[in-house]
Each structure stands twice: as C-alpha cells, then as structure tokens.
C-alpha atoms as a PDB file:
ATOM      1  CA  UNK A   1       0.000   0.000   0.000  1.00  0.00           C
ATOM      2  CA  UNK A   2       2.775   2.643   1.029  1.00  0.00           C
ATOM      3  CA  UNK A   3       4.305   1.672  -2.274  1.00  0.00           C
ATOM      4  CA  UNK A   4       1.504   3.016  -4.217  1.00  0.00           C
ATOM      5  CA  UNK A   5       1.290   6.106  -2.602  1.00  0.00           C
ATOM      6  CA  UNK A   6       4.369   6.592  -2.856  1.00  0.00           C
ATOM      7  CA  UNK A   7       4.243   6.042  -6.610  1.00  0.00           C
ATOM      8  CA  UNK A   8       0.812   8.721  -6.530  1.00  0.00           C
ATOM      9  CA  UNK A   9       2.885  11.216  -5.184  1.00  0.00           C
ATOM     10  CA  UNK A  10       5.729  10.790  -7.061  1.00  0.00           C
ATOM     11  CA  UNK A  11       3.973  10.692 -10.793  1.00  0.00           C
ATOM     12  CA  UNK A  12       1.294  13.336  -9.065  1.00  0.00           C
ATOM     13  CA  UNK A  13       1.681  15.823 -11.739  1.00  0.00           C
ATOM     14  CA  UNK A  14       1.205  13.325 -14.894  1.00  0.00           C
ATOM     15  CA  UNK A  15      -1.463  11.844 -13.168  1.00  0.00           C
ATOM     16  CA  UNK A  16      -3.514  14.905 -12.606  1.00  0.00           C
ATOM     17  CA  UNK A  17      -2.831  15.880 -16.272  1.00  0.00           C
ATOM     18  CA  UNK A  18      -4.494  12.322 -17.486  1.00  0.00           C
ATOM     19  CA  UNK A  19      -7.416  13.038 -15.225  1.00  0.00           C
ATOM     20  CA  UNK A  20      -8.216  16.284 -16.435  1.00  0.00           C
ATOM     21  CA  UNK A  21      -7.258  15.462 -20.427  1.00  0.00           C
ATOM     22  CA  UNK A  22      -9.660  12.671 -19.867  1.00  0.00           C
ATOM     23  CA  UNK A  23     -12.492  15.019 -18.162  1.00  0.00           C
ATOM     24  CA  UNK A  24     -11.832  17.326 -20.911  1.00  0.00           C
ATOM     25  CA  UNK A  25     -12.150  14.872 -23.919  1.00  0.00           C
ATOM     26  CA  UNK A  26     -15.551  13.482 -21.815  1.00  0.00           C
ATOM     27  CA  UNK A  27     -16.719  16.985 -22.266  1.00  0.00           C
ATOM     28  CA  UNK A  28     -15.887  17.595 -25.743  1.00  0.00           C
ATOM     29  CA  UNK A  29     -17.822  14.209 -26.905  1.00  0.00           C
ATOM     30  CA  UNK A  30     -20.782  15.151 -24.780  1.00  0.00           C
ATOM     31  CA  UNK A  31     -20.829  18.618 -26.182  1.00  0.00           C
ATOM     32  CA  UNK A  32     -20.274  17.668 -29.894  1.00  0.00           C
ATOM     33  CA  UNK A  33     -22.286  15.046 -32.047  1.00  0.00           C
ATOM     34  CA  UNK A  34     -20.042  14.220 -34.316  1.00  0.00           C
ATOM     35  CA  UNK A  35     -16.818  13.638 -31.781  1.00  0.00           C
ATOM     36  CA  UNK A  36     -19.985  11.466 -29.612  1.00  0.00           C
ATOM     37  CA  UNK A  37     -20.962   9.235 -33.233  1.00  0.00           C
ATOM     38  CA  UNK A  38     -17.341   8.494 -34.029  1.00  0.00           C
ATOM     39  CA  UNK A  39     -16.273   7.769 -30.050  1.00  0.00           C
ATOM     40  CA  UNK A  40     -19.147   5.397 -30.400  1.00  0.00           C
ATOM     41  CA  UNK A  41     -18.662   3.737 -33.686  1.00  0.00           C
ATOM     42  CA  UNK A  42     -14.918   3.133 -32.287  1.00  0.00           C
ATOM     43  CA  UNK A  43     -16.164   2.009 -29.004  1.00  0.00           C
ATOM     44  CA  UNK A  44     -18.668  -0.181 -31.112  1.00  0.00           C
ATOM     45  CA  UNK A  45     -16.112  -1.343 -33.092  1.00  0.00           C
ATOM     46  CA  UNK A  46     -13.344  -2.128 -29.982  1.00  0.00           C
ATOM     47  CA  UNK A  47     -15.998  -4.030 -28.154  1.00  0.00           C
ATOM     48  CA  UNK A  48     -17.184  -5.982 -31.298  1.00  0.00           C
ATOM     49  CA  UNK A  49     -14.068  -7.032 -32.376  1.00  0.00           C
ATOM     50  CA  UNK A  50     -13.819  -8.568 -28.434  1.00  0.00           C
ATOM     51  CA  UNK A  51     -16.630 -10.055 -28.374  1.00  0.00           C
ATOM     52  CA  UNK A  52     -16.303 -11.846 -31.533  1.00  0.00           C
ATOM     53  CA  UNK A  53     -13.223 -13.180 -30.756  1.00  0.00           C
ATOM     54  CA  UNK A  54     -15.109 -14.444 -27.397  1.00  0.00           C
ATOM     55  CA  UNK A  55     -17.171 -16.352 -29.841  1.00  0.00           C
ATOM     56  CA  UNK A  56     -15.014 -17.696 -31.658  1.00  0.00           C
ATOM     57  CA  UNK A  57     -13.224 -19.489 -28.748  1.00  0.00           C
ATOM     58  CA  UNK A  58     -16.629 -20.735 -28.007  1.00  0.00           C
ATOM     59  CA  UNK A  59     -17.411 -22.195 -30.539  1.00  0.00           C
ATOM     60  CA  UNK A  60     -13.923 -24.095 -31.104  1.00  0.00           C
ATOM     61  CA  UNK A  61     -14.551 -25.292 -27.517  1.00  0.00           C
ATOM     62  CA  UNK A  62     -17.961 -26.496 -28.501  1.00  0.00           C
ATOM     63  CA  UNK A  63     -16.943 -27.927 -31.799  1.00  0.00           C
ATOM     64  CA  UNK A  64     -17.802 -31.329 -30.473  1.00  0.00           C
ATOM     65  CA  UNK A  65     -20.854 -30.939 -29.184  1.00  0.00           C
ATOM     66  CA  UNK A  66     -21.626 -29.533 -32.359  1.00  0.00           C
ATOM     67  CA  UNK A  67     -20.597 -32.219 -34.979  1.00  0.00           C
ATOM     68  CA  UNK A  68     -22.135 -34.746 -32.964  1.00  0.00           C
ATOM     69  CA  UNK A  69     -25.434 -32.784 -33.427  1.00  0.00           C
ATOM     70  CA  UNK A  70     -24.830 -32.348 -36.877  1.00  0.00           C
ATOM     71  CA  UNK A  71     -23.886 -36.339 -37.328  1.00  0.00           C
ATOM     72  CA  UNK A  72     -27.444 -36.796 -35.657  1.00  0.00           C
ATOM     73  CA  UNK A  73     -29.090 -34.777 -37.921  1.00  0.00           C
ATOM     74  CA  UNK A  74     -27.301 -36.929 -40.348  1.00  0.00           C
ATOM     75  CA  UNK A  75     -28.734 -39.944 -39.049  1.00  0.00           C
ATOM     76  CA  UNK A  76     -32.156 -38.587 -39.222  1.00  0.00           C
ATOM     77  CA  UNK A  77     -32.233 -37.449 -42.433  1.00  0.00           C
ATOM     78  CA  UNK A  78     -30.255 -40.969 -43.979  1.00  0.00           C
ATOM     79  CA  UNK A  79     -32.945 -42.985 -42.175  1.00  0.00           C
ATOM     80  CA  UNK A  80     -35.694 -40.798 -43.381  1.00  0.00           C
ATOM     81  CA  UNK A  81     -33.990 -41.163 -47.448  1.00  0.00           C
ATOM     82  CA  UNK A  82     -33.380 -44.966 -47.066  1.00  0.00           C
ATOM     83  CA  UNK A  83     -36.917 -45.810 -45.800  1.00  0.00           C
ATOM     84  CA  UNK A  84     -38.616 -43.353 -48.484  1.00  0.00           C
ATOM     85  CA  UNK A  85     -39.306 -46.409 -50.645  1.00  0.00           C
ATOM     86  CA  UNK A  86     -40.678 -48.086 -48.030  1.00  0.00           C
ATOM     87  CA  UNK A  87     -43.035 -45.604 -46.580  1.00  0.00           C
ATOM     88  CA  UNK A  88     -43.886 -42.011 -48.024  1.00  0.00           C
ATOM     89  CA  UNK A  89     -46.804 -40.727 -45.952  1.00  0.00           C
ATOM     90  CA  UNK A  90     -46.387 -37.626 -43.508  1.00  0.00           C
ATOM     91  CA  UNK A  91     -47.465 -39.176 -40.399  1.00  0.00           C
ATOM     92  CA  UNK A  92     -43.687 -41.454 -41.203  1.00  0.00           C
ATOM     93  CA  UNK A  93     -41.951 -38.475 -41.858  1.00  0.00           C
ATOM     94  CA  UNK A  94     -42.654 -36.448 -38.460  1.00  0.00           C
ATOM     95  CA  UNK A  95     -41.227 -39.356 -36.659  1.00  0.00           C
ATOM     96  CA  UNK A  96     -37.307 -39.783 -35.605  1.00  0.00           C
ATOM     97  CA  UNK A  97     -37.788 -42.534 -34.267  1.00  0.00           C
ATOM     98  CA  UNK A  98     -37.124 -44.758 -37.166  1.00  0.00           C
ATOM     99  CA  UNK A  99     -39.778 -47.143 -37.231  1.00  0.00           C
ATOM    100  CA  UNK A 100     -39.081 -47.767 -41.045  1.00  0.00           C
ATOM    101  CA  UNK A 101     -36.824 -50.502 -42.482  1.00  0.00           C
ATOM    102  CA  UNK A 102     -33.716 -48.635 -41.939  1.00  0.00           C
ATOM    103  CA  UNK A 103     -31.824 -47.768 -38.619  1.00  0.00           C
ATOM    104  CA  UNK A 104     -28.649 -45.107 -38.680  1.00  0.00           C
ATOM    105  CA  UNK A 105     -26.106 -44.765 -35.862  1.00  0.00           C
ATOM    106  CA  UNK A 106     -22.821 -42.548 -36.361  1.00  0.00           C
ATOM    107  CA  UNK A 107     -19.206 -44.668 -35.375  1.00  0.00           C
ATOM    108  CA  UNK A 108     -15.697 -43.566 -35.305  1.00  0.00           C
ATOM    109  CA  UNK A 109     -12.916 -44.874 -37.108  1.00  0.00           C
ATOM    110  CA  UNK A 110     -10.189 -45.846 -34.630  1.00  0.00           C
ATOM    111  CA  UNK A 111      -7.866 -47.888 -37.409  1.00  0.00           C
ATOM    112  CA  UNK A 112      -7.582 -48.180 -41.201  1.00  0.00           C
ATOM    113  CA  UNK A 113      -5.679 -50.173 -42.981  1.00  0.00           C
ATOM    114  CA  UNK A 114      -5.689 -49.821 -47.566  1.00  0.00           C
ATOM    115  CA  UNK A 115      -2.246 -51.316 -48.186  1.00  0.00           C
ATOM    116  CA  UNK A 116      -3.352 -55.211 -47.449  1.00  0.00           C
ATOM    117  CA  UNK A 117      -4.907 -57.309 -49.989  1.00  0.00           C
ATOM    118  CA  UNK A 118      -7.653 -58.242 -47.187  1.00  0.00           C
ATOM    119  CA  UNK A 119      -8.356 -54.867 -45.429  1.00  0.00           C
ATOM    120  CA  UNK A 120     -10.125 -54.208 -42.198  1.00  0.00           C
ATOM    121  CA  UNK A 121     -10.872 -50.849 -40.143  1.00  0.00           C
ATOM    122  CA  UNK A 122     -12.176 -50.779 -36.374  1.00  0.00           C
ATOM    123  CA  UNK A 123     -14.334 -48.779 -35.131  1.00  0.00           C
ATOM    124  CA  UNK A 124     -15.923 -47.253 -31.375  1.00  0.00           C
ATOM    125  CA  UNK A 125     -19.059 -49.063 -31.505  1.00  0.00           C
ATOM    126  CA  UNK A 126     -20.092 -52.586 -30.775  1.00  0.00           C
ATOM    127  CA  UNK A 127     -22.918 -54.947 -29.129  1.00  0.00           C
ATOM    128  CA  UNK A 128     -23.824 -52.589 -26.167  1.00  0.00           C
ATOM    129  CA  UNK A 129     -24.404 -50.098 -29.108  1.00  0.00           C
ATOM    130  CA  UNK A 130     -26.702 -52.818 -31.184  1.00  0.00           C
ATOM    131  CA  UNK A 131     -23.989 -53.405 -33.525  1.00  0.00           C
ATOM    132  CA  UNK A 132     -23.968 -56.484 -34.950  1.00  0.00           C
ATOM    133  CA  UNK A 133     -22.624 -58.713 -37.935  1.00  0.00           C
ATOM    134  CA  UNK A 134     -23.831 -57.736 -41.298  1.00  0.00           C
ATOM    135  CA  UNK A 135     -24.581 -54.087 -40.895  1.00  0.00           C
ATOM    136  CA  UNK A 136     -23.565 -52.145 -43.531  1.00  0.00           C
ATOM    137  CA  UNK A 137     -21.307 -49.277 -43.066  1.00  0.00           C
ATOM    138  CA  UNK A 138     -20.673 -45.775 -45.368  1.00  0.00           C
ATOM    139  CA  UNK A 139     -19.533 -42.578 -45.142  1.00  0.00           C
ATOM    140  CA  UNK A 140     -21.478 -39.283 -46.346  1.00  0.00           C
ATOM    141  CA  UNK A 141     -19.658 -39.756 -49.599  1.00  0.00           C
ATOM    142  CA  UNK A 142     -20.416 -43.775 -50.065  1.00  0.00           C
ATOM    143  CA  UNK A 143     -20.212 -47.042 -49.185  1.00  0.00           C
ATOM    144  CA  UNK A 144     -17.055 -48.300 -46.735  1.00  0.00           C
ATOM    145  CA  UNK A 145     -18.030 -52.076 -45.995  1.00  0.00           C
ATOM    146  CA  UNK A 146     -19.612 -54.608 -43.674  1.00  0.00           C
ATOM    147  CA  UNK A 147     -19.464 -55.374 -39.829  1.00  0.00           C
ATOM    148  CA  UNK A 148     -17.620 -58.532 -39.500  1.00  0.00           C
ATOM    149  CA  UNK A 149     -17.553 -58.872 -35.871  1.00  0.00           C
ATOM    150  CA  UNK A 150     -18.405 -57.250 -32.561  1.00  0.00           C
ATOM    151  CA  UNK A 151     -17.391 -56.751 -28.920  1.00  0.00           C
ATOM    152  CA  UNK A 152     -19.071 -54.804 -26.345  1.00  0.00           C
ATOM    153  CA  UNK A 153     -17.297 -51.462 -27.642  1.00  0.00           C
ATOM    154  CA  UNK A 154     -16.198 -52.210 -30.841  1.00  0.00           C
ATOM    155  CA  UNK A 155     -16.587 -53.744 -34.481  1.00  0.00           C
ATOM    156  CA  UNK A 156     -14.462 -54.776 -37.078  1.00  0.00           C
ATOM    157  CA  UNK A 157     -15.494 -53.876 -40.798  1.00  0.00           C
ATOM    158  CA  UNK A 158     -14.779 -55.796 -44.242  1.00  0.00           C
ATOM    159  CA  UNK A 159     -13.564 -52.910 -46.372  1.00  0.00           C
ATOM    160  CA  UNK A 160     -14.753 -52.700 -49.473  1.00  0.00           C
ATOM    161  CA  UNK A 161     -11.024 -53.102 -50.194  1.00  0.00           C
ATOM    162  CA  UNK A 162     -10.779 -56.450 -49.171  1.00  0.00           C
ATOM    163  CA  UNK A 163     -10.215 -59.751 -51.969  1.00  0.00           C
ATOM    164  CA  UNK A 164     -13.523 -61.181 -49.966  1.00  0.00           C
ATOM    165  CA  UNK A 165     -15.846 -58.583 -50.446  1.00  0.00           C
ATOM    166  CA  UNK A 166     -18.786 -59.218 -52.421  1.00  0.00           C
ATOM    167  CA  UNK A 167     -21.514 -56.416 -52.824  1.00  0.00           C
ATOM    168  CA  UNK A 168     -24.346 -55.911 -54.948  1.00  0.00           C
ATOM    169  CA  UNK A 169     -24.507 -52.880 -57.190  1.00  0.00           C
ATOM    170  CA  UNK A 170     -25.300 -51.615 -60.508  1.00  0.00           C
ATOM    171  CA  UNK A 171     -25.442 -48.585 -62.975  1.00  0.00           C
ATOM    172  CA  UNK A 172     -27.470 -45.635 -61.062  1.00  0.00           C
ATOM    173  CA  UNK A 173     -29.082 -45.058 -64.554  1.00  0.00           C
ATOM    174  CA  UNK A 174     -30.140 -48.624 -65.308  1.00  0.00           C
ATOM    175  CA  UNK A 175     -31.273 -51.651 -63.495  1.00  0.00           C
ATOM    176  CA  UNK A 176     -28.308 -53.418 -65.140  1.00  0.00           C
ATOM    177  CA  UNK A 177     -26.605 -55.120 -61.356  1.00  0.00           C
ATOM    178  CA  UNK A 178     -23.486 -56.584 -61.046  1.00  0.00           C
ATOM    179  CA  UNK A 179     -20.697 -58.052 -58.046  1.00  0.00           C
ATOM    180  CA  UNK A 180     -18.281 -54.792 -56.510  1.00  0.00           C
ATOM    181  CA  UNK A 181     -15.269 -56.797 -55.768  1.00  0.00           C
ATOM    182  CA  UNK A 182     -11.447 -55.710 -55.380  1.00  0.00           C
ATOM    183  CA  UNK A 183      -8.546 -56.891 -57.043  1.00  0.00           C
ATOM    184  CA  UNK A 184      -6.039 -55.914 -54.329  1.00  0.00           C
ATOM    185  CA  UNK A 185      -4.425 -52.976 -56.494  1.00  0.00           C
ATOM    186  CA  UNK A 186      -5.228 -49.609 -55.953  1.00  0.00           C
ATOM    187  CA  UNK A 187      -6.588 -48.460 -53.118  1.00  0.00           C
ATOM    188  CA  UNK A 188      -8.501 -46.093 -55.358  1.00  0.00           C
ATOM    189  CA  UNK A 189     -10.490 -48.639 -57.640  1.00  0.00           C
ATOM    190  CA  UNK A 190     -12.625 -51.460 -57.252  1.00  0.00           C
ATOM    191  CA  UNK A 191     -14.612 -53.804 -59.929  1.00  0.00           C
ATOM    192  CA  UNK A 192     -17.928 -54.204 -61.092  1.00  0.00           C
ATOM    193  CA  UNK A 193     -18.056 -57.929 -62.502  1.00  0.00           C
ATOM    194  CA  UNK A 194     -20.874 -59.932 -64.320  1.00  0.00           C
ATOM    195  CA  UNK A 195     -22.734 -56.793 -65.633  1.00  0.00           C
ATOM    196  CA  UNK A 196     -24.432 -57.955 -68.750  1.00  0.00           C
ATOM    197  CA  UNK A 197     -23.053 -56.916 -72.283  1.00  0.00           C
ATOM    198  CA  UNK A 198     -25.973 -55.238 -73.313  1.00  0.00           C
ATOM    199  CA  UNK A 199     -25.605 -52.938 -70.292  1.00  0.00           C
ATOM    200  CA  UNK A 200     -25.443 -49.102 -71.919  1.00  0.00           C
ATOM    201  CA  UNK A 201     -22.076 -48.559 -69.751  1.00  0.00           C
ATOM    202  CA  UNK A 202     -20.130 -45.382 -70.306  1.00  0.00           C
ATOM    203  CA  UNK A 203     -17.171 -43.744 -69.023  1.00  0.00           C
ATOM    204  CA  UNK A 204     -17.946 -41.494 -66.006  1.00  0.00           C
ATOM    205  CA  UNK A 205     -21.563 -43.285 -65.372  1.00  0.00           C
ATOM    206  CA  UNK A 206     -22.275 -43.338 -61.717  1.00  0.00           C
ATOM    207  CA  UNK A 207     -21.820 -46.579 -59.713  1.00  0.00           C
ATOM    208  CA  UNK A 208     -25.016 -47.221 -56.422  1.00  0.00           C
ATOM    209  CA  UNK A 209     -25.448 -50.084 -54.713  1.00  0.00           C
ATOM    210  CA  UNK A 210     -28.700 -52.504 -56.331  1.00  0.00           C
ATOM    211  CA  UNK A 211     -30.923 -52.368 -53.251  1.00  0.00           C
ATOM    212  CA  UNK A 212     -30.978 -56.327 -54.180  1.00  0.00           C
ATOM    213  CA  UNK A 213     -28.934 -57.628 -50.690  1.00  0.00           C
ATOM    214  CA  UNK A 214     -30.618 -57.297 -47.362  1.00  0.00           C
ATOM    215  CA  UNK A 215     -27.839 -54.870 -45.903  1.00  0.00           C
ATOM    216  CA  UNK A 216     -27.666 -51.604 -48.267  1.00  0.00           C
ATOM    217  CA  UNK A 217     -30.353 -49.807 -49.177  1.00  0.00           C
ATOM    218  CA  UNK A 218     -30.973 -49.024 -52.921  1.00  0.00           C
ATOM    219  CA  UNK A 219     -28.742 -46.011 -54.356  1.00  0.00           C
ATOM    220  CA  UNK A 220     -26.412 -45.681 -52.073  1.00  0.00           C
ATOM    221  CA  UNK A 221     -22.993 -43.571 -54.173  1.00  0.00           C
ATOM    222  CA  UNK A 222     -19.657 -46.162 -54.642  1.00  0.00           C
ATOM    223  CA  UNK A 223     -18.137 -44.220 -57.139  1.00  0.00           C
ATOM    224  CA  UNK A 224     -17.761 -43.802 -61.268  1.00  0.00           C
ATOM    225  CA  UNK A 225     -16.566 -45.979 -64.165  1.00  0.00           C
ATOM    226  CA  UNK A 226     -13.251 -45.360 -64.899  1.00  0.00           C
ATOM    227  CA  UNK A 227     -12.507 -47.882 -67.656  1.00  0.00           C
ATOM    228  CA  UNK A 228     -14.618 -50.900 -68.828  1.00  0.00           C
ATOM    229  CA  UNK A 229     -13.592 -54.303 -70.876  1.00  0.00           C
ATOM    230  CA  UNK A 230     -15.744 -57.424 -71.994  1.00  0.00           C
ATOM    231  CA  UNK A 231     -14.741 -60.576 -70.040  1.00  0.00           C
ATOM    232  CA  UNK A 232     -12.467 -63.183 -71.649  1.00  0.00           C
ATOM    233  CA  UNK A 233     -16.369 -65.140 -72.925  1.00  0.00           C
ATOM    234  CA  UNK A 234     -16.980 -61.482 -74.207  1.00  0.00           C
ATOM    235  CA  UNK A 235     -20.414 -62.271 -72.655  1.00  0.00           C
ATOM    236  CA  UNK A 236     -20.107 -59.610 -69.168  1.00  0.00           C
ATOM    237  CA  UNK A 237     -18.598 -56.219 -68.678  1.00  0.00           C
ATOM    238  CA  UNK A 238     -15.777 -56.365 -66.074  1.00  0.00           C
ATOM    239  CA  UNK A 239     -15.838 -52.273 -65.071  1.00  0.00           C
ATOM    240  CA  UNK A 240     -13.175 -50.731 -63.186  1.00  0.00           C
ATOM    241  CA  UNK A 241     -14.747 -48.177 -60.502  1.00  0.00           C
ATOM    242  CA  UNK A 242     -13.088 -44.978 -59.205  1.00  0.00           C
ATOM    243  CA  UNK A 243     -14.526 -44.828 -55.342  1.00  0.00           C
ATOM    244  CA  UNK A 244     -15.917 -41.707 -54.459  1.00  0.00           C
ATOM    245  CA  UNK A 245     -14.507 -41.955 -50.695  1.00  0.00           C
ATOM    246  CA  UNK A 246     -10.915 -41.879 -50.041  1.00  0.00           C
ATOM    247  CA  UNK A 247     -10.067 -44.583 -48.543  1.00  0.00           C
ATOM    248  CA  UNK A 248      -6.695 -43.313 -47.262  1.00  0.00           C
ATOM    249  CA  UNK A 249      -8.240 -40.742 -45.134  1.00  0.00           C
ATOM    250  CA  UNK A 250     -11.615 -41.524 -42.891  1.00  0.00           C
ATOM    251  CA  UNK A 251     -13.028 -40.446 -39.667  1.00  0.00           C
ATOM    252  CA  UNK A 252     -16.507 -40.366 -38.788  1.00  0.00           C
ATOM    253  CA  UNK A 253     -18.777 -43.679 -40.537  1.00  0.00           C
ATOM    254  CA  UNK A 254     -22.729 -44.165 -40.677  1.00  0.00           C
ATOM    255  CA  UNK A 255     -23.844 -47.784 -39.524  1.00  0.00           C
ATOM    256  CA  UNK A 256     -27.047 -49.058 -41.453  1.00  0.00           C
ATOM    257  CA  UNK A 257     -28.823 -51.559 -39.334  1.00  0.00           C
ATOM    258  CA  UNK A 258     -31.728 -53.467 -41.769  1.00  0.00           C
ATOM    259  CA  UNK A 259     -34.422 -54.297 -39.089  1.00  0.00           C
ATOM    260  CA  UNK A 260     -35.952 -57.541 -41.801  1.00  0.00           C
ATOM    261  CA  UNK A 261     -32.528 -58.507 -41.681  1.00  0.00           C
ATOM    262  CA  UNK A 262     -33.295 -61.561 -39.707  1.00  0.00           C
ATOM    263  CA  UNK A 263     -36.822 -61.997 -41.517  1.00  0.00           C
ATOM    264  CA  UNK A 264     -35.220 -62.215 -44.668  1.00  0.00           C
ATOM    265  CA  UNK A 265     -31.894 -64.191 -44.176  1.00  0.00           C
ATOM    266  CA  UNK A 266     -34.155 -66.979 -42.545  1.00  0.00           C
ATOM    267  CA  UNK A 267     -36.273 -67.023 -45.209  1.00  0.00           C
ATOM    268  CA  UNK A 268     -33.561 -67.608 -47.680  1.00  0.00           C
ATOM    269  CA  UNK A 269     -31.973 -70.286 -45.925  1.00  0.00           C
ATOM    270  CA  UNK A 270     -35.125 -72.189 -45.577  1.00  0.00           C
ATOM    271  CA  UNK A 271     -35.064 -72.941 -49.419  1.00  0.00           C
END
C-alpha cells in the first residue's frame, strides 16, 4: 500500500494531467455530435471485435458438441432417405424414431488399414451399441463395408477393399446389377463384374449399390466408371470403378442396421 502512494505522489503531476485530459475529452464528446458518433462507432467497433473473438473461442470449444449434433441430424435425415421407398406418408416423416426398415447410428474410425490385400478398419461401436454382424457401413460420400464382428465397444469392418468382399450394385441409370469386388491394387479402384453386355455402360456413369442384398439400401454412391472391358467369354462387362470416398483418409462412418434382416436371411436359408 505505502508503495503506491508513494508512486501517486511521485507521478502526481502526470497523473492529474491524465485526469483532467480525460475530463476534458468526456466533455468535448458530450458537447459535440459528431466527436460522440465516431467515439461510439470506435467504441462499437473495440468491443465488437472482443466479443467476436469471445465467440469464436466458443465455438472451437464447442466444436464437439456440435458435430455430434450435426452427425445426428445426419442420421435422421439418412434414415428418413433410405426408408422413403418403403413408406412415403407424412405421419412417417414427423417421426425420428425410425420405425421404417432402416436404422442409422454414427461410429468412429479408430484404425484403417488400404495397403493389405484383405483390409479391415475398427471402429468405437459394438454390441452394447446394437452393432452387430452384417450391418452395412458408409460414409457421407459412399459405401465403406460390412461389420464382421463385434465386442461390447467395438466392431471390425470388411472394407470394401478387401479380396472377400462381395456387394451388390449396378449402374445408377439402369437396373443393369453386377458383383463390386477388389482386385487388391489400388486403393482407389474397385470392380464391377458380371454386368451384362448389353448394359449401356459409359465412361464417367455413376456406380449405387442394387438395393438387391438385405444390408444396403438401394442407391447408395460407390463411385464412377473409370474404364470398362468385356470378359475373356466377351459375354459380361468387367468395369473398373473410381470410389468416391478416399479410402486413405476416414473419420466419422454411418452404420445401417436393416431391421428384416433376420426376416429375410431366414427365409432364404429355408429354401
């Protein structure tokens, strides 16, 4: 405390001149409207500039909270597309509860591996999330792969680049279907086999998934046709398929649960 006074009376003379130059430009705002617009505008200005960067810390802090609203919003709006076929009247629509066909839930990659020729990734949800074997899984740019197996807090996926994966899909612009398989190359391309020679292929044409297996939904992107040769019976198109996810670089994954799973497999197997 004696410090500080002793600094007051020390500096006494400088201080009294701040106090009565700041009295004095108080005054001179008060007294004149344009010096009072611009001290405002600055002071408008100053403060905005502070409380923007406020924001902006806030909302980097809440940047979690926020994607995994906007990766429920996601799931809501997948379920509601993939069960459109199903189901189309409005009393369906106002529900989120997903009583359709199709159930969504949002995972997160913890490994990935592309330079195998039988490729798996793991991800942080499992059987006390409802996961099970045979759920599809894909990305907000296309299909990824399949669950393969499950523990309480995890899953294992098939990649679609992976020598044993066999998917249904098809030309988005036809009904023409064939079997997306990998040949263990690039991590970039996968095959379309046994699509029918009278198929109107074309470079660039847009590869979906058929709808015609019991774990994707109809339409779902893959990628385009890159190149495109007649098998060695010149009878099917073998159709090399440029992926439209990278499958070098993944994060966040949608799981697609088919509820008739069960119904159908059993069904099938009691031919």
């Amino acid at each position: 405390m004696q410090q500080i006074i002793n600094f007051i009376i020390r500096n006494k003379r400088f201080l009294l001149f701040l106090l009565l130059f700041s009295v004095s430009i108080v005054f001179t705002i008060q007294s004149h409207s344009y010096h009072k617009s611009k001290f405002i505008n600055s002071a408008n200005f100053l403060t905005g500039g502070i409380y923007n960067s406020i924001n902006n810390i806030s909302e980097y802090v809440n940047l979690k909270s926020h994607n995994q609203v906007l990766a429920e919003e996601n799931n809501r709006l997948k379920a509601l597309l993939f069960n459109a076929e199903n189901k189309l009247d409005s009393s369906y629509i106002d529900s989120v509860t997903y009583n359709g066909r199709y159930k969504i839930q949002t995972a997160k990659i913890i490994k990935n591996s592309y330079s195998l020729t039988d490729n798996f990734l793991l991800i942080d949800k499992g059987t006390n999330d409802s996961i099970k074997e045979d759920f599809g899984v894909i990305t907000s740019k296309g299909i990824l792969g399949i669950i393969d197996n499950s523990s309480k807090n995890y899953s294992t996926v098939i990649s679609v680049l992976n020598t044993t994966s066999n998917i249904s899909a098809g030309l988005k612009k036809t009904n023409h279907i064939g079997s997306l398989t990998w040949n263990g190359e690039s991590p970039n391309i996968v095959q379309l086999i046994d699509v029918e020679k009278i198929a109107p292929v074309a470079i660039g044409d847009t590869i979906v998934t058929s709808g015609r297996s019991s774990i994707f939904p109809k339409n779902i992107d893959i990628g385009v046709v890159q190149d495109f040769e007649l098998d060695i019976a010149e009878n099917y198109y073998e159709i090399n398929v440029k992926l439209f996810n990278d499958m070098t670089n993944l994060e966040h994954v949608h799981i697609i649960e088919n509820k008739d799973f069960k119904e159908i497999t059993n069904l099938l197997n009691s031919r």
